[in-house]
Protein backbone atom coordinates (compact mmCIF):
# COMPACT_ATOMS: atom_id res chain seq x y z
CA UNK A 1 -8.50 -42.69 -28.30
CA UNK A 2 -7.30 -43.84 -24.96
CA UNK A 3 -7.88 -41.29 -22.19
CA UNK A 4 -4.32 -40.43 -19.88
CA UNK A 5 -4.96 -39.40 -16.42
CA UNK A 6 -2.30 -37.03 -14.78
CA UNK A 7 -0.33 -38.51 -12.28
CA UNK A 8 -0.33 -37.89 -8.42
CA UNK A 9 3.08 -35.88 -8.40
CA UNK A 10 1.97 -33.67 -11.64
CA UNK A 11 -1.46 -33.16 -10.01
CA UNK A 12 -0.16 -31.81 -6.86
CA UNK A 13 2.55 -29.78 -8.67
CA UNK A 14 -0.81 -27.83 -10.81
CA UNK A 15 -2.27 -27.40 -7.34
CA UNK A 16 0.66 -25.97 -5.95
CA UNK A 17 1.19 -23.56 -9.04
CA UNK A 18 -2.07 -22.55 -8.03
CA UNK A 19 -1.77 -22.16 -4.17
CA UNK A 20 1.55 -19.77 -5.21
CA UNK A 21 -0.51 -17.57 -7.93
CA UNK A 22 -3.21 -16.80 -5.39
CA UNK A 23 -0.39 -15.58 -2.96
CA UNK A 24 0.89 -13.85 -5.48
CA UNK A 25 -2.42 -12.70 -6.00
CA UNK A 26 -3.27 -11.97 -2.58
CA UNK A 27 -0.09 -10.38 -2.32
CA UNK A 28 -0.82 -7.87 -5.13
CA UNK A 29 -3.92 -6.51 -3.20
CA UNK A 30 -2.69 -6.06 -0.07
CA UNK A 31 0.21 -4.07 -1.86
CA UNK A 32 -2.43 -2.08 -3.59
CA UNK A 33 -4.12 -1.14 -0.03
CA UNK A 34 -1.10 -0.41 1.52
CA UNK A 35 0.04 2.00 -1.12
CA UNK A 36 -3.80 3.89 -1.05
CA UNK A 37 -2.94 3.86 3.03
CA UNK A 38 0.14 5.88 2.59
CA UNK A 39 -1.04 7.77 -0.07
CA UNK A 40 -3.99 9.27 2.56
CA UNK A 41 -0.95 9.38 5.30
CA UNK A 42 0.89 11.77 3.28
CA UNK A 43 -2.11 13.87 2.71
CA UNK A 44 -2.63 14.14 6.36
CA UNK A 45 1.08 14.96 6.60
CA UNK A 46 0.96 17.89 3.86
CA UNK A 47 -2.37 19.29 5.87
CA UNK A 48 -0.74 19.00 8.90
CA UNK A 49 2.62 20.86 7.48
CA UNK A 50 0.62 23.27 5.33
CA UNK A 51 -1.14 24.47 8.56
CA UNK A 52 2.18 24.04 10.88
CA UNK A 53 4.09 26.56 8.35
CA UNK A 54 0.78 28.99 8.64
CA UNK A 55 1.09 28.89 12.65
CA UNK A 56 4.74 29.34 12.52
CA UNK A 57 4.27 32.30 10.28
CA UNK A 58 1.70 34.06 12.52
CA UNK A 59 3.66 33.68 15.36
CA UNK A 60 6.63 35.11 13.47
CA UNK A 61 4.93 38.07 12.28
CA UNK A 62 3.28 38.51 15.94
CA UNK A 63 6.86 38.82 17.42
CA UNK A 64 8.01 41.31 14.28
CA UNK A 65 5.22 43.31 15.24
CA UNK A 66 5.45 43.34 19.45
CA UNK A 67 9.76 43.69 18.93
């Protein structure tokens, strides 16, 4: 059986399919960080809300109480 070597072109295009799926790949993870990011910025944003409301409340009732 005679062995067949791949030729220059098809060669490059297999290394280029694989350049593109480790962006893609790449491109995955950084999506996946991003989205854990945001996720712990809108926790700090409902703490920071939760405890705005709570202050705004006090103060409320403060002013019921002195008018």
């Amino acid at each position: 059986m005679e062995d067949k070597l791949l030729e220059k072109e098809e060669l490059q295009t297999l290394k280029d399919f694989r350049i593109k799926e480790e962006n893609i790949i790449l491109s995955f993870g950084q999506l996946a960080y991003q989205r854990v990011q945001l996720d712990e910025q809108e926790d700090d944003l409902l703490d920071f809300k939760k405890k705005f409301d709570k202050e705004r409340s006090e103060f409320a009732s403060t002013l019921t109480t002195k008018y």
